[in-house]
N, C-alpha and C. Protein backbone atom coordinates (compact mmCIF):
# COMPACT_ATOMS: atom_id res chain seq x y z
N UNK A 1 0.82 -1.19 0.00
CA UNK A 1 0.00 0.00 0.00
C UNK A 1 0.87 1.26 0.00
N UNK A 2 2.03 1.45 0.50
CA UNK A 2 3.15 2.43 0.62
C UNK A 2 3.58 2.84 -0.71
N UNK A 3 3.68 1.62 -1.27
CA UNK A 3 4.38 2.05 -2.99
C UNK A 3 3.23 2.99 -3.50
N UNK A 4 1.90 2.32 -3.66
CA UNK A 4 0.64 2.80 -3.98
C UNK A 4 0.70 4.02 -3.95
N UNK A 5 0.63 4.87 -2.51
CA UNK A 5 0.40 6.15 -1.90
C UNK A 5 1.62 6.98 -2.42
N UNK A 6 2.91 5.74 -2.59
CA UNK A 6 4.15 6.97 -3.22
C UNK A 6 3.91 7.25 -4.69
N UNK A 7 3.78 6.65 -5.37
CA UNK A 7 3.23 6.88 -6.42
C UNK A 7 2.21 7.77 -6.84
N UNK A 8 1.02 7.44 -6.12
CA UNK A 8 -0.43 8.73 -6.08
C UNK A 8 0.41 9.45 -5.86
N UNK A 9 1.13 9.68 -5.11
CA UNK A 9 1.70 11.48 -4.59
C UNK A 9 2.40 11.92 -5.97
N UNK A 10 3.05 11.58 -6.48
CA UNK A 10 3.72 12.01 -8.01
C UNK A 10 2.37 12.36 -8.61
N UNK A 11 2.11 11.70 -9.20
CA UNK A 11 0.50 11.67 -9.88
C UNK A 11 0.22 12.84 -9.47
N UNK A 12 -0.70 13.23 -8.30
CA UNK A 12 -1.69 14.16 -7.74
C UNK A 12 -0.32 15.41 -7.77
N UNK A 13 0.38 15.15 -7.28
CA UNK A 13 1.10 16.83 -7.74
C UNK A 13 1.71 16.94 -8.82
N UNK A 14 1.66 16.25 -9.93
CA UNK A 14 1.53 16.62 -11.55
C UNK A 14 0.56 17.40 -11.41
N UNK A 15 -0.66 16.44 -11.50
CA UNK A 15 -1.84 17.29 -11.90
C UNK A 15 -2.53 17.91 -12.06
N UNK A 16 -2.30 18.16 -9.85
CA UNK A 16 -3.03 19.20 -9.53
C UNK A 16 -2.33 20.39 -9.52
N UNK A 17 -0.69 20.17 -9.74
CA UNK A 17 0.41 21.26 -9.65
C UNK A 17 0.61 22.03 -8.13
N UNK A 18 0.42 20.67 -7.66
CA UNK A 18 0.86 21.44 -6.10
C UNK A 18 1.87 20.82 -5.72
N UNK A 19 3.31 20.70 -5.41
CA UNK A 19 4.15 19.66 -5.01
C UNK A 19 3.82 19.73 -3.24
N UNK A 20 3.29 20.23 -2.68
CA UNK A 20 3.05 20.15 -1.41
C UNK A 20 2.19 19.02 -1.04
N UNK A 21 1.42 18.60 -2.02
CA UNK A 21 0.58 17.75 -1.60
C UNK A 21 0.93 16.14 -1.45
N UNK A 22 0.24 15.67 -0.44
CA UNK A 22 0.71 14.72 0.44
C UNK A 22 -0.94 13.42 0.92
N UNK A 23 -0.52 12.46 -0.26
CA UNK A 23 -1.97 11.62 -0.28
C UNK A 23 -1.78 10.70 0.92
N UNK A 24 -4.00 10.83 1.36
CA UNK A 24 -3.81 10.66 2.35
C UNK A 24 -5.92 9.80 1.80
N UNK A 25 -5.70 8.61 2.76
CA UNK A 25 -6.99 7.77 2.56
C UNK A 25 -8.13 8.65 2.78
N UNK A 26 -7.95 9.70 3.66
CA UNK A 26 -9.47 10.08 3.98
C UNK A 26 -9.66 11.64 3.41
N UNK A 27 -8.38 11.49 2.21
CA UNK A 27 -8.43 12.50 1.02
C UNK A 27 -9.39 12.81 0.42
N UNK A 28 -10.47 13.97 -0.07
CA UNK A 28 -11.25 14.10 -1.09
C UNK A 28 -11.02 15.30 -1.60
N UNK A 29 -11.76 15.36 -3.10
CA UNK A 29 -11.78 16.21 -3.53
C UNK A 29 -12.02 17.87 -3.22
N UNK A 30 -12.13 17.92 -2.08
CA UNK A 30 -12.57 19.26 -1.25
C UNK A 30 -11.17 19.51 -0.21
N UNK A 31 -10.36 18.92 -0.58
CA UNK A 31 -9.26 18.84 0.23
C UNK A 31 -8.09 19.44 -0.67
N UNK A 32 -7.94 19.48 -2.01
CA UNK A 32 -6.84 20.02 -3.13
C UNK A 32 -7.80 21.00 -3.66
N UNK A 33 -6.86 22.30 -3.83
CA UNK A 33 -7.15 23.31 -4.87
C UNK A 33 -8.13 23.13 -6.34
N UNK A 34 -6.88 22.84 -7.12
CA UNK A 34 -7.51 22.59 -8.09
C UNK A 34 -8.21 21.20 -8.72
N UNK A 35 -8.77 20.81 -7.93
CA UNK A 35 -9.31 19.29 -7.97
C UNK A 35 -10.91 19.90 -8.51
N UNK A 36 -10.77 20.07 -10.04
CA UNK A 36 -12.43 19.76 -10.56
C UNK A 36 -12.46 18.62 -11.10
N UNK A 37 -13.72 18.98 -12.25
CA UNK A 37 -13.71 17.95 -13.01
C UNK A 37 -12.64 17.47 -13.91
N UNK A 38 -12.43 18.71 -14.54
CA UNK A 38 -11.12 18.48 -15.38
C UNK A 38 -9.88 17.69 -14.96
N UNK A 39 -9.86 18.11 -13.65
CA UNK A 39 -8.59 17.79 -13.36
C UNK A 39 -8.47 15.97 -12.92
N UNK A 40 -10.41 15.61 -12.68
CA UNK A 40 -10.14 14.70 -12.12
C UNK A 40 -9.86 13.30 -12.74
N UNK A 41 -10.62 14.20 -14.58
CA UNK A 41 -10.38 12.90 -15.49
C UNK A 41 -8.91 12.62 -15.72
N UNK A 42 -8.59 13.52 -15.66
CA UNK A 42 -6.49 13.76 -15.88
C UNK A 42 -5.87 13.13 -14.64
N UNK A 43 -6.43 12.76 -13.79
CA UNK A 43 -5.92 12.29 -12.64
C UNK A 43 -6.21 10.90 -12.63
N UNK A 44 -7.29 10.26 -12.77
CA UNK A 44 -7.72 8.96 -13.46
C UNK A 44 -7.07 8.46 -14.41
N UNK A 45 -6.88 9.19 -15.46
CA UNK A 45 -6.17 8.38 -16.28
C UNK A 45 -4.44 8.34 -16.52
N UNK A 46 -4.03 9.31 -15.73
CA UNK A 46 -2.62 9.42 -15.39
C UNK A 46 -2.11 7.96 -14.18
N UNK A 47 -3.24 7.70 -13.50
CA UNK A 47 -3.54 6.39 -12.85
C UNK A 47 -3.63 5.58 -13.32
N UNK A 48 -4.41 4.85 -14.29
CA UNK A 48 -4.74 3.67 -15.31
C UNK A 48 -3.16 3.95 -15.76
N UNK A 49 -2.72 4.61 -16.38
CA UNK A 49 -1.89 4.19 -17.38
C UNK A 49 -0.30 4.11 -16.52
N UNK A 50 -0.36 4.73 -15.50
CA UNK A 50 0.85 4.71 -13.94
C UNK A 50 0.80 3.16 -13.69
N UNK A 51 -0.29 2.68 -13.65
CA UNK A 51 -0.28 1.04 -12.84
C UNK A 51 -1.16 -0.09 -14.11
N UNK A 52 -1.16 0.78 -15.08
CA UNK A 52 -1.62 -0.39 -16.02
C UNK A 52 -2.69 -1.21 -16.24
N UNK A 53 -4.04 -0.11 -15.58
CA UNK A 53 -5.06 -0.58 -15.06
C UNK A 53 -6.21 0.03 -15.93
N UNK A 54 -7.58 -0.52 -15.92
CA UNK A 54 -8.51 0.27 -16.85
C UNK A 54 -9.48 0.31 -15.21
N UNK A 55 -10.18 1.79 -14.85
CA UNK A 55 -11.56 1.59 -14.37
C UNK A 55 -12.95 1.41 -14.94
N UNK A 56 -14.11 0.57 -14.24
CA UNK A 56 -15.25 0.79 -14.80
C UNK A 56 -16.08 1.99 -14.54
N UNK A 57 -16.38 2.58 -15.04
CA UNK A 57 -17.26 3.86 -14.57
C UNK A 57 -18.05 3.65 -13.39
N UNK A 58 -18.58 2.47 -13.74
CA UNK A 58 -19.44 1.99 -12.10
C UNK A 58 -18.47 1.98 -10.77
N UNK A 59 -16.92 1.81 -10.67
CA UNK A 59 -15.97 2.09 -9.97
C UNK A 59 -15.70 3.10 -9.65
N UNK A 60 -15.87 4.20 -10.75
CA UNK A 60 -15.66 5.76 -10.79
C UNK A 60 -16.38 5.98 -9.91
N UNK A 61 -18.17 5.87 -10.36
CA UNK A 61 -18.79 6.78 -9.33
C UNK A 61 -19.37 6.37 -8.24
N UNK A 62 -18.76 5.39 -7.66
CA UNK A 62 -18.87 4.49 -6.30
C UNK A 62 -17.56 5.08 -5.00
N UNK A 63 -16.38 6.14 -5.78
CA UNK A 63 -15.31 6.36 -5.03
C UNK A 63 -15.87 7.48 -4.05
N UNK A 64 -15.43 7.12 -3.06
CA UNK A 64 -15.86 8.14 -2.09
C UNK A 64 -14.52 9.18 -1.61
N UNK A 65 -13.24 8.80 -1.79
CA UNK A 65 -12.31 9.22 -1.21
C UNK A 65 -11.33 8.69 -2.14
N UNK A 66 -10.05 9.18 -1.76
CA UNK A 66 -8.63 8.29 -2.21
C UNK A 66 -8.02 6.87 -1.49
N UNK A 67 -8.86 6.62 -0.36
CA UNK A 67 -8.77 5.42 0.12
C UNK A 67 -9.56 4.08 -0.96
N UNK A 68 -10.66 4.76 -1.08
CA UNK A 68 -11.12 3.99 -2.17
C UNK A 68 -11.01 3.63 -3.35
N UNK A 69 -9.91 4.73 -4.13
CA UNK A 69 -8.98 4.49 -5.03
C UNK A 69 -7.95 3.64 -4.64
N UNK A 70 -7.25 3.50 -3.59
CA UNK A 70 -6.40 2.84 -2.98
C UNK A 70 -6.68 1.64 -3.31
N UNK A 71 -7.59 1.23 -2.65
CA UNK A 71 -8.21 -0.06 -2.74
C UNK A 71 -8.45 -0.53 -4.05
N UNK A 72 -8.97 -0.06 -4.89
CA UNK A 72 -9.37 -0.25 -6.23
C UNK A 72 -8.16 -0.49 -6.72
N UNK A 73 -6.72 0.00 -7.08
CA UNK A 73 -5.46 0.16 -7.16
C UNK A 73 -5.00 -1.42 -7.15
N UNK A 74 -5.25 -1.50 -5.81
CA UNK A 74 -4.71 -2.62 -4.96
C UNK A 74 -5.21 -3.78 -5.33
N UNK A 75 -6.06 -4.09 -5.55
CA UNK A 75 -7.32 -5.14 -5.99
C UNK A 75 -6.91 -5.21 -7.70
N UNK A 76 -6.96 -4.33 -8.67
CA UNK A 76 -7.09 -4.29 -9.51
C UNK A 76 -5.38 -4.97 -10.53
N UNK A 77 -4.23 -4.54 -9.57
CA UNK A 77 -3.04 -4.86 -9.54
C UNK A 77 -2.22 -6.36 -9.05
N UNK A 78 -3.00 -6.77 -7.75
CA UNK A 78 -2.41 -7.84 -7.37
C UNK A 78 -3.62 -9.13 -8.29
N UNK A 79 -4.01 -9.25 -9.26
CA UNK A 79 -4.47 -10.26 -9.67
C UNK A 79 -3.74 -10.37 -11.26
């Protein structure tokens, strides 16, 4: 899960262009600046293609947090 979270952290401060930022499970979108929509499809798919993964949209809009990306990550990787 450590690699996971080191990784998101590259990711999320590409994207969101904050290098301060520091991912955290009970992370949401009300928690980063520039975290809209835009930013969030760019953040998704900077993910899929970071760990080599496709989401289902039904995955998308079931995430409640970055823990739940975590998980999804995690699940989606070790099989």
């Amino acid at each position: 899960m450590q690699e996971i979270i080191s990784r998101l952290d590259g990711i999320f401060r590409r994207v969101f262009e904050d290098d301060s930022i520091k991912v955290r499970s009970e992370m949401t979108a009300n928690d980063v600046d520039r975290w809209d929509s835009l930013s969030h499809i760019a953040m998704i798919t900077a993910v899929e293609k970071e760990f080599g993964i496709k989401f289902k949209l039904k995955e998308l809009v079931t995430m409640k947090n970055v823990g739940d990306l975590i998980r999804l990550i995690e699940i989606k990787t070790s099989s």
